[in-house]
N, C-alpha and C. Protein backbone atom coordinates (compact mmCIF):
# COMPACT_ATOMS: atom_id res chain seq x y z
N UNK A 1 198.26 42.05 46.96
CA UNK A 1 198.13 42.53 45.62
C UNK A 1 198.62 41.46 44.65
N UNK A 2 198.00 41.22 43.69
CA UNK A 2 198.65 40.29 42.40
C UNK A 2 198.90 40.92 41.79
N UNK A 3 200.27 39.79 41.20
CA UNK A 3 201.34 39.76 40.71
C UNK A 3 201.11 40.55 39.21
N UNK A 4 200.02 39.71 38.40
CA UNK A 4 199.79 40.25 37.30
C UNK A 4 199.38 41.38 36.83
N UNK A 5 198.93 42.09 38.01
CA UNK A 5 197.93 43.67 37.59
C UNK A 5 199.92 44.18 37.58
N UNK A 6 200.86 43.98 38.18
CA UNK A 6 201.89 44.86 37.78
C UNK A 6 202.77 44.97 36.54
N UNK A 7 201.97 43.85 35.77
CA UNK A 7 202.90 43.74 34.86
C UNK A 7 202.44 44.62 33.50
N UNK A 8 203.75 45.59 32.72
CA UNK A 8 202.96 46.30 32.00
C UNK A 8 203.22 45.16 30.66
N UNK A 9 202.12 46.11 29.49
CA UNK A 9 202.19 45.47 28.17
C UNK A 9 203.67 45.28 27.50
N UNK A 10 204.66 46.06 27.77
CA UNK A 10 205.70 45.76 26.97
C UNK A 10 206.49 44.09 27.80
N UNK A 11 206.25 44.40 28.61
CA UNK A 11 207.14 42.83 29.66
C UNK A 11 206.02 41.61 28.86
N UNK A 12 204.58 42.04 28.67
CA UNK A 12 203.97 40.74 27.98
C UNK A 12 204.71 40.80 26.48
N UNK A 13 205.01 41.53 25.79
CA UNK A 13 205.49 41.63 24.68
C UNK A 13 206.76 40.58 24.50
N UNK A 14 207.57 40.98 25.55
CA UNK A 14 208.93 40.45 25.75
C UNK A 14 208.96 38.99 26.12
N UNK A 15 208.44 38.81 27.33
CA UNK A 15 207.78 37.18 27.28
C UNK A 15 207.04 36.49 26.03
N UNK A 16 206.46 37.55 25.65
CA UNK A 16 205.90 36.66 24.33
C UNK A 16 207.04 36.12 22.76
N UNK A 17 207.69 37.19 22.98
CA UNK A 17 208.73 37.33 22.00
C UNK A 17 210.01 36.22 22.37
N UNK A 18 210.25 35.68 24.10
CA UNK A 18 211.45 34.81 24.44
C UNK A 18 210.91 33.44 24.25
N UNK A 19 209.58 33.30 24.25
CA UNK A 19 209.10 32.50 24.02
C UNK A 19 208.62 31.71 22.53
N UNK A 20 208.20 32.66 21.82
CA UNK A 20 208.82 32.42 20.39
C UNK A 20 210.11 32.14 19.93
N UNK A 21 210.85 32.49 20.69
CA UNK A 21 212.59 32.54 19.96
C UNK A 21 213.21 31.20 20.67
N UNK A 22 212.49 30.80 21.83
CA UNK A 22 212.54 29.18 21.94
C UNK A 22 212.28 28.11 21.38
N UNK A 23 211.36 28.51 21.31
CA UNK A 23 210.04 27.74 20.44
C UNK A 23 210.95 27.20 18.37
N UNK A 24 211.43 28.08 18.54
CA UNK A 24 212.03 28.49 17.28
C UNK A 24 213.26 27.50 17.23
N UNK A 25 214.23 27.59 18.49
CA UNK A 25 215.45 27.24 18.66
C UNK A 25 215.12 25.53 18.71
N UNK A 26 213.90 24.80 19.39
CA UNK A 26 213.58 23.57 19.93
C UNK A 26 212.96 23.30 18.18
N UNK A 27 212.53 23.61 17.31
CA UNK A 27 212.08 23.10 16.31
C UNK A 27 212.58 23.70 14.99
N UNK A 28 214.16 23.88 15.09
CA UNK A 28 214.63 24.09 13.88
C UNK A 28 215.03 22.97 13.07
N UNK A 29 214.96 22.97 11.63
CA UNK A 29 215.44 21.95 10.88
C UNK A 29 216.89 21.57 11.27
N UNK A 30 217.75 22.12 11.84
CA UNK A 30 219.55 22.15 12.34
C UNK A 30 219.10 20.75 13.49
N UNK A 31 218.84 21.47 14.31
CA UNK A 31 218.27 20.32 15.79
C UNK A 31 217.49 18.98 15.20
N UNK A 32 216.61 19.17 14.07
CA UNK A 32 215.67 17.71 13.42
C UNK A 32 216.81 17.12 13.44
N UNK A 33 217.56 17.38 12.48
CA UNK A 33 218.27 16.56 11.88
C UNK A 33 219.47 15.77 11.94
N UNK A 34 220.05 16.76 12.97
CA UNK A 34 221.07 16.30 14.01
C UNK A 34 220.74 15.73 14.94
N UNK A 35 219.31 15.60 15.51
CA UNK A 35 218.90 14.48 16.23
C UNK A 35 218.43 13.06 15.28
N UNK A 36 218.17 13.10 14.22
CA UNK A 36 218.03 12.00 12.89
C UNK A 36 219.58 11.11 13.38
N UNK A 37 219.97 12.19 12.83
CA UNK A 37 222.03 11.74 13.02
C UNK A 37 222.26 10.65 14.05
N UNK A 38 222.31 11.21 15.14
CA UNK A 38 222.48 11.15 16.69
C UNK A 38 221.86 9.45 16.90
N UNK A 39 220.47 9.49 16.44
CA UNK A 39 219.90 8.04 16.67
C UNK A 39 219.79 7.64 15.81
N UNK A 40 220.15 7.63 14.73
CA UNK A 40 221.00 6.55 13.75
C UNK A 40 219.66 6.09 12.48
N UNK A 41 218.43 7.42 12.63
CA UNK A 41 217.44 7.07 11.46
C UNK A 41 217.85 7.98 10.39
N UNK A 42 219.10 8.33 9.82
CA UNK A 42 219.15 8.53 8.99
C UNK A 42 219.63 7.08 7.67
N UNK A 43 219.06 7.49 6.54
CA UNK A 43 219.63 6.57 5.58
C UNK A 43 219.95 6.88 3.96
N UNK A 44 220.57 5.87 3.51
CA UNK A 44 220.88 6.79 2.10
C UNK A 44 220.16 7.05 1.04
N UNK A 45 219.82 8.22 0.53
CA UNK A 45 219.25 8.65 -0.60
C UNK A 45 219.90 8.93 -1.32
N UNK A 46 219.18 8.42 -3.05
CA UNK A 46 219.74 8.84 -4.13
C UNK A 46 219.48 9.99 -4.97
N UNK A 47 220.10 10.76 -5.06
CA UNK A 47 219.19 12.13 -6.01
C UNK A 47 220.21 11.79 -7.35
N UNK A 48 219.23 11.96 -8.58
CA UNK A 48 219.82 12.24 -9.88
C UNK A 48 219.39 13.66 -10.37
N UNK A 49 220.27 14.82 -10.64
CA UNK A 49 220.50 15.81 -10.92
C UNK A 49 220.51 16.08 -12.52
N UNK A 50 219.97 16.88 -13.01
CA UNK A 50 219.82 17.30 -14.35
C UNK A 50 220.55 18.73 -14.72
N UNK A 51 221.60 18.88 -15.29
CA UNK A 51 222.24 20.37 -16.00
C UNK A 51 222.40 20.01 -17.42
N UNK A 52 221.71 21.68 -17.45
CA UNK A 52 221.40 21.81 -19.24
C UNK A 52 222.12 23.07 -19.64
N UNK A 53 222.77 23.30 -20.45
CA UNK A 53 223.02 24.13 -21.26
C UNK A 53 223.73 25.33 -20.53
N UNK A 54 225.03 24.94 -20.00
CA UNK A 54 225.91 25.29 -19.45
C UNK A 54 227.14 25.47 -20.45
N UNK A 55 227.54 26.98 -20.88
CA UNK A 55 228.84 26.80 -22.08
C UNK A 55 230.21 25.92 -20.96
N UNK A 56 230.73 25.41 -21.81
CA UNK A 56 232.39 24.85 -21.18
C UNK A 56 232.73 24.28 -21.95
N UNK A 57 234.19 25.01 -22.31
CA UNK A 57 235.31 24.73 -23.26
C UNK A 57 235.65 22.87 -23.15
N UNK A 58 235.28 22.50 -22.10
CA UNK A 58 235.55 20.81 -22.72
C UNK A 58 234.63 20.11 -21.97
N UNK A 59 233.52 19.73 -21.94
CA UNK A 59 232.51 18.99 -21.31
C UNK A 59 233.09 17.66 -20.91
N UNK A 60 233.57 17.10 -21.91
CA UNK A 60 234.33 15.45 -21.02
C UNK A 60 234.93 15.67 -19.91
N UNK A 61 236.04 16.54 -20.39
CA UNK A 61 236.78 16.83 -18.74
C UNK A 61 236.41 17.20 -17.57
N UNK A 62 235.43 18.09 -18.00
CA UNK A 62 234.42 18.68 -16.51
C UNK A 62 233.32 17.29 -16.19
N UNK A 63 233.33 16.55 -16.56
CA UNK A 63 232.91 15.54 -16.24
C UNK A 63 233.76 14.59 -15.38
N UNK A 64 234.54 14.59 -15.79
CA UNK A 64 235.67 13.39 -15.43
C UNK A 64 236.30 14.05 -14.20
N UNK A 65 236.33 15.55 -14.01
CA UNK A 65 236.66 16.17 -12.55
C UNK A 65 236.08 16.05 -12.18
N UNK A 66 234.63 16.23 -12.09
CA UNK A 66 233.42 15.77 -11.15
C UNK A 66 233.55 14.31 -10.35
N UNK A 67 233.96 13.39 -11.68
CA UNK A 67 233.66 11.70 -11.29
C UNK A 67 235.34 11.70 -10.12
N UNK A 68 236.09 12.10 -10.69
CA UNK A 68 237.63 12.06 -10.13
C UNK A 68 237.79 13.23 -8.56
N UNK A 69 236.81 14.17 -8.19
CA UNK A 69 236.56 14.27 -7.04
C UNK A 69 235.99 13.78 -5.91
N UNK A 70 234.39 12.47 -6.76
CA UNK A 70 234.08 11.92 -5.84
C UNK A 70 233.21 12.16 -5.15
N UNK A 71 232.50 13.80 -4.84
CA UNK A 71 232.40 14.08 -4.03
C UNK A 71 231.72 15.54 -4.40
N UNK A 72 230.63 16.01 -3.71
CA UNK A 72 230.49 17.26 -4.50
C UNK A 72 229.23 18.22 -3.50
N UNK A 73 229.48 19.41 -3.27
CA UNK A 73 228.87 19.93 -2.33
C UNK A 73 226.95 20.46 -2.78
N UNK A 74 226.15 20.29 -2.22
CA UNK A 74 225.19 21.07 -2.35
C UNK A 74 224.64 22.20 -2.04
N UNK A 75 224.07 22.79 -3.36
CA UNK A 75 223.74 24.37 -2.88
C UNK A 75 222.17 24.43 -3.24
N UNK A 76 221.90 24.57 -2.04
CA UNK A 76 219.73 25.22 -2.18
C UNK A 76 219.78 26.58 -1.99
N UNK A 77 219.04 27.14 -2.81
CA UNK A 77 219.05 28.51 -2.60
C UNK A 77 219.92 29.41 -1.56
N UNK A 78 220.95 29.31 -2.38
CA UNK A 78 222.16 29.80 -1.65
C UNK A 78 222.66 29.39 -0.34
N UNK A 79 222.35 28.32 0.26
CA UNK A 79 222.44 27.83 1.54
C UNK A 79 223.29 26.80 1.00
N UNK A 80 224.68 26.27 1.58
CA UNK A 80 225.29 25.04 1.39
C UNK A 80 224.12 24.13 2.61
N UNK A 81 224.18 22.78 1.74
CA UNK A 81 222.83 22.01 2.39
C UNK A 81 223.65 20.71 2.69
N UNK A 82 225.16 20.43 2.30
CA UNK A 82 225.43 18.95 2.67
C UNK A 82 226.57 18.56 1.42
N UNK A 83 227.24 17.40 1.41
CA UNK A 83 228.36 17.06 0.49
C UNK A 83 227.17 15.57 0.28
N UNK A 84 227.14 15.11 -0.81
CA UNK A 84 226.87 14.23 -1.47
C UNK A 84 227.90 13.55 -2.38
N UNK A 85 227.90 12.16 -2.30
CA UNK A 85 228.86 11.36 -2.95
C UNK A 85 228.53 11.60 -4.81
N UNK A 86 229.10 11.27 -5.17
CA UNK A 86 229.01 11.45 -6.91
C UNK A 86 229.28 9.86 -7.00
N UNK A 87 227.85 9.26 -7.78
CA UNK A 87 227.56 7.98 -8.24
C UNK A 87 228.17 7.72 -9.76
N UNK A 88 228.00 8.42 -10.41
CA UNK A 88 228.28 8.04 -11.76
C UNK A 88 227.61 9.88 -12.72
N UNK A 89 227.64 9.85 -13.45
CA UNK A 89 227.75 10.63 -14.14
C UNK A 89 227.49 10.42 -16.03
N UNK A 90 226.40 10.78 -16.69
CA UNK A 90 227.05 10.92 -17.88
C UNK A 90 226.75 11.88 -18.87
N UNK A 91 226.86 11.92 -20.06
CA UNK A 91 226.88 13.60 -21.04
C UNK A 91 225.22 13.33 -21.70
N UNK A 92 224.82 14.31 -22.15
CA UNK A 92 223.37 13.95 -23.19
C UNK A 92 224.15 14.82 -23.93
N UNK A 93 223.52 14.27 -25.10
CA UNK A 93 223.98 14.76 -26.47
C UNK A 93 222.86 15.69 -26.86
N UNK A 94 222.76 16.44 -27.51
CA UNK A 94 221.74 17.99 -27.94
C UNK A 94 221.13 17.32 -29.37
N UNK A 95 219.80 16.79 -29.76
CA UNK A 95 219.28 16.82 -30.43
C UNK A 95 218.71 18.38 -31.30
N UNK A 96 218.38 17.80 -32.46
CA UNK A 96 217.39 19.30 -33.52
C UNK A 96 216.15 18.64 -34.03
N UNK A 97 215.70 18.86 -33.98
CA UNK A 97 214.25 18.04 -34.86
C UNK A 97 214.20 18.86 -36.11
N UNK A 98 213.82 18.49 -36.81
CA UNK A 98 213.86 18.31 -38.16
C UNK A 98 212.52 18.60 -38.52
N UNK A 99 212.05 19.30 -39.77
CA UNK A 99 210.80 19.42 -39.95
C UNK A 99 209.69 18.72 -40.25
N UNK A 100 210.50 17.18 -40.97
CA UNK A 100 209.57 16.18 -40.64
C UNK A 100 209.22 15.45 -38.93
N UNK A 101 209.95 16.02 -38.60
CA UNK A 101 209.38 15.37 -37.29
C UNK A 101 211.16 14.43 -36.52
N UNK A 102 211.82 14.28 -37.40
CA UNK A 102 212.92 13.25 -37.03
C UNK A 102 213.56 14.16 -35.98
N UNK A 103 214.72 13.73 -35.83
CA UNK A 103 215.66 13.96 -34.83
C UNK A 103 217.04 13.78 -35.22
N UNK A 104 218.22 14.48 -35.38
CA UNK A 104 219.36 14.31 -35.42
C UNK A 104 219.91 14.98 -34.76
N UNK A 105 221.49 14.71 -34.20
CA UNK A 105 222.59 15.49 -33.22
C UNK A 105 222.64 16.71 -33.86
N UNK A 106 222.84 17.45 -32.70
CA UNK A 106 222.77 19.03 -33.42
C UNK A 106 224.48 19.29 -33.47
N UNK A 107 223.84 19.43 -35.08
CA UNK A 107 225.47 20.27 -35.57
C UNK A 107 225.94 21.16 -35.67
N UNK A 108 225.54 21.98 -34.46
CA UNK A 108 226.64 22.99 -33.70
C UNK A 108 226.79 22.58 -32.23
N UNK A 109 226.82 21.44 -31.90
CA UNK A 109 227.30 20.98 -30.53
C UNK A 109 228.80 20.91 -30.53
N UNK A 110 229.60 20.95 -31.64
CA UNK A 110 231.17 20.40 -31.59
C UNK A 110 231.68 21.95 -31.65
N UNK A 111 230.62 23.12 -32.11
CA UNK A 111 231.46 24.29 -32.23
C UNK A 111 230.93 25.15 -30.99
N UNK A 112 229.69 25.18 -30.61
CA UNK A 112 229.27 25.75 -29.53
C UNK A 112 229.06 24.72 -28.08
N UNK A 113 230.16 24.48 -27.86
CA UNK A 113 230.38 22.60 -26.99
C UNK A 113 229.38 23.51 -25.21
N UNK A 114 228.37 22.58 -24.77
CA UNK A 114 227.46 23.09 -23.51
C UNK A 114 227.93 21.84 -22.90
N UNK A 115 227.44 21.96 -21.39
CA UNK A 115 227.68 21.02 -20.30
C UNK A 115 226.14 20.33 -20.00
N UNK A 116 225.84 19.13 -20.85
CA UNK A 116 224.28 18.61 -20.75
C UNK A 116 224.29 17.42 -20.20
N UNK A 117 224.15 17.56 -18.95
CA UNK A 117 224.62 16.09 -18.51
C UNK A 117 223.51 15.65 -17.05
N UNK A 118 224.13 14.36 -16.65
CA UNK A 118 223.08 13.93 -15.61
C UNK A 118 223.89 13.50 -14.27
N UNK A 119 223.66 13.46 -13.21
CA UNK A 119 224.19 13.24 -12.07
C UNK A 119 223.92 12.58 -11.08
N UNK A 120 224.38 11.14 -10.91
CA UNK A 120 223.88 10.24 -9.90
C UNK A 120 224.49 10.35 -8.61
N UNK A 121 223.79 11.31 -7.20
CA UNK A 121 224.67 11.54 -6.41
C UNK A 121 223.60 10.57 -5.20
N UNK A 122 224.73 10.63 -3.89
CA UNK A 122 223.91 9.51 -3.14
C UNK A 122 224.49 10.47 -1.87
N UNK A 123 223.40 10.70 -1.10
CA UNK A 123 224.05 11.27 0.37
C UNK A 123 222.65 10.74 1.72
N UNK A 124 223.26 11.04 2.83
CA UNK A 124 222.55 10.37 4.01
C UNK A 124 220.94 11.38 4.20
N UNK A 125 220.14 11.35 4.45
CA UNK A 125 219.19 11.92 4.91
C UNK A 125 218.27 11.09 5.34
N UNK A 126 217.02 11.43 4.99
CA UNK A 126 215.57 10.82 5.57
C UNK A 126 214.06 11.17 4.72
N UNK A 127 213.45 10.23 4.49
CA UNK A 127 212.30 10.29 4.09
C UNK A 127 211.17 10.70 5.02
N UNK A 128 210.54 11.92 4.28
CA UNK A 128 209.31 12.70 5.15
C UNK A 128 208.27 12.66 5.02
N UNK A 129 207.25 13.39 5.00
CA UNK A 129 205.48 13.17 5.00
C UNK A 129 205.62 13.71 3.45
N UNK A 130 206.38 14.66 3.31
CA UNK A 130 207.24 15.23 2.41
C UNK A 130 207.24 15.54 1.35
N UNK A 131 208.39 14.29 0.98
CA UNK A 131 209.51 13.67 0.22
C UNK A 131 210.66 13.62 1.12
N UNK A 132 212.22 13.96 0.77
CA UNK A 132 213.12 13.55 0.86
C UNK A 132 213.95 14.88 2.02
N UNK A 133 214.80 14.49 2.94
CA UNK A 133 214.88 15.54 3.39
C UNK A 133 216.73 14.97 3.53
N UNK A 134 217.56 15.87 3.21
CA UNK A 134 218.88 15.71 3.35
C UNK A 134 219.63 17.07 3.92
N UNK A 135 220.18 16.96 5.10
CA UNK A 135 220.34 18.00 6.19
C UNK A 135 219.12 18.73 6.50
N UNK A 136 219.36 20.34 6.53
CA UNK A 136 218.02 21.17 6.84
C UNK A 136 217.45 21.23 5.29
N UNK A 137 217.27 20.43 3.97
CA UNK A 137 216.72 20.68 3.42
C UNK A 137 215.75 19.89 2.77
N UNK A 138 214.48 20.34 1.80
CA UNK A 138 213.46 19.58 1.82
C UNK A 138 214.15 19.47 0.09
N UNK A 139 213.78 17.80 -0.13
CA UNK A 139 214.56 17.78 -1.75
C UNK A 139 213.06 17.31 -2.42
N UNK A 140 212.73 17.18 -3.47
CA UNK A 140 211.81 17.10 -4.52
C UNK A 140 212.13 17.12 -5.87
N UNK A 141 211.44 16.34 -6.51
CA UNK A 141 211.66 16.65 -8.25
C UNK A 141 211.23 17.88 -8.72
N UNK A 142 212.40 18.41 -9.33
CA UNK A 142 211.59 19.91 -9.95
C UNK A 142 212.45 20.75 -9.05
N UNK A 143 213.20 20.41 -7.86
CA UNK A 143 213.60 21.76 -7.11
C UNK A 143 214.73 22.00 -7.18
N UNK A 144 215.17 22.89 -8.60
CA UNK A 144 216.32 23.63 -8.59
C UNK A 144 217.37 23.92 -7.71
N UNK A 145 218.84 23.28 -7.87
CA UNK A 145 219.52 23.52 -6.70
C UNK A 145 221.32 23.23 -7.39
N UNK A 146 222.57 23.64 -6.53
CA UNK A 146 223.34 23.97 -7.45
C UNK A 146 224.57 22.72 -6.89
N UNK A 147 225.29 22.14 -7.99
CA UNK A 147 226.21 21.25 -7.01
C UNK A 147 227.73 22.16 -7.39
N UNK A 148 228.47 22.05 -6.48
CA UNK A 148 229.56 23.21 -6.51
C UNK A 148 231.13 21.94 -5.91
N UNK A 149 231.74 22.05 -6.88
CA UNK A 149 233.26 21.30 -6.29
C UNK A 149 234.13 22.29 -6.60
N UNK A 150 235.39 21.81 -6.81
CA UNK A 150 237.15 23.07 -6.45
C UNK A 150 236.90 24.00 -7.99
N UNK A 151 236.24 23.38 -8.62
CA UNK A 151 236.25 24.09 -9.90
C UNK A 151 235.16 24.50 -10.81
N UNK A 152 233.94 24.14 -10.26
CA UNK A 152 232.60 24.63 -10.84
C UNK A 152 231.81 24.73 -9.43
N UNK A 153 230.62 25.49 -10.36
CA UNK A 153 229.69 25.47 -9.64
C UNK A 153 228.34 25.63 -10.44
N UNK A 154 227.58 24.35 -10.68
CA UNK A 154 226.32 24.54 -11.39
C UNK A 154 225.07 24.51 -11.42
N UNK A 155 224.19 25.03 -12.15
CA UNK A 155 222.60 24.87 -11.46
C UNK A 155 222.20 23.56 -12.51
N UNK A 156 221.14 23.20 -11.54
CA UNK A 156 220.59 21.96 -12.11
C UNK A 156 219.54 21.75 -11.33
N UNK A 157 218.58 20.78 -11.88
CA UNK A 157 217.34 20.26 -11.31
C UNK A 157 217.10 19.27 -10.66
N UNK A 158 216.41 18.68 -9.72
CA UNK A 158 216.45 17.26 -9.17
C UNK A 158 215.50 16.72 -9.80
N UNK A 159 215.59 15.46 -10.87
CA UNK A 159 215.12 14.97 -11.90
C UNK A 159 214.74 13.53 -10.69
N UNK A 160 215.08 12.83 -10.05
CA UNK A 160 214.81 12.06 -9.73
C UNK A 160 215.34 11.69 -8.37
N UNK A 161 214.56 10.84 -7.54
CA UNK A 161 214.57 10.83 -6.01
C UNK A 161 214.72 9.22 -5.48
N UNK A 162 214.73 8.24 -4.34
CA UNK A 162 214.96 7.47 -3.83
C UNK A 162 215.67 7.05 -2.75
N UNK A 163 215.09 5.67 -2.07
CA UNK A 163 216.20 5.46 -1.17
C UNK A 163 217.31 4.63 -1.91
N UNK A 164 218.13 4.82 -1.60
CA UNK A 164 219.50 4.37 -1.90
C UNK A 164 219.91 2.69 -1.51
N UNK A 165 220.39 1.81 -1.77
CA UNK A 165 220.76 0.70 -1.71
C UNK A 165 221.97 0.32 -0.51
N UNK A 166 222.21 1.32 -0.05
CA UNK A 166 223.34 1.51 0.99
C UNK A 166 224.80 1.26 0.70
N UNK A 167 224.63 0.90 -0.75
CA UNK A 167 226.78 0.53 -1.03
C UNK A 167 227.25 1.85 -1.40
């Protein structure tokens, strides 16, 4: 008698299902990337980060904790994705346009003070078919994501991408 006429539909179910959940385990982004690690093709990328219009009682200073930590964690849609170095950092000032068309500093920036600033961070990953991939995550311009240290935590955009220079 063969083997297979005994087998009912739920045991194919179950094989089908351990086999997916392998399948799953052998091609997760965790395993990519820690095998990247492991053989040494990872390299450094630069992401520059964009936050706009964040209230905080002193914008220089929350700047200067940022630059004076060094160091600053990433958040993708709620997933911590990796610590990235903090390159440099600096403030944008809030323009008004004017009805002719000009431009001047807006004069309620000193009474309603926001956090408008830019973020040169540099961390290890790898370039994909892609774009940019740093731990299990896929990075791009445009993709909203949050950097979080001992004392903030903010959303911002990835304005700009690259490989990194390695210093």
């Amino acid at each position: 008698m063969k083997l297979w006429l005994r087998l009912h539909p739920a045991d194919l179910g179950a094989l089908l299902a351990l086999c997916l959940a392998a399948a799953g385990l052998l091609w997760s982004p965790k395993l990519v990337s820690g095998l990247a690690a492991a053989s040494g093709q990872l390299e450094s990328i630069e992401v520059i980060v964009d936050i706009k219009h964040v209230p905080v009682a002193d914008p220089e200073a929350l700047l200067a904790s940022i630059k004076e930590e060094g160091e600053t964690n990433l958040v993708v849609r709620n997933q911590p994705s990796g610590t990235l170095q903090v390159l440099d950092g600096r403030l944008r000032e809030r323009l008004t346009v004017l009805g002719d068309g000009t431009t001047i500093l807006d004069p309620n920036q000193k009474e309603f003070t926001t956090f408008d600033a830019q973020l040169f961070l540099q961390g290890q990953g790898q370039e994909t078919k892609t774009g940019f991939a740093l731990g299990d995550t896929n990075l791009k311009i445009g993709v909203p994501i949050e950097v979080e240290g001992r004392l903030y935590r903010l959303k911002g955009y990835v304005s700009g991408l690259a490989k990194g220079n390695g210093s």
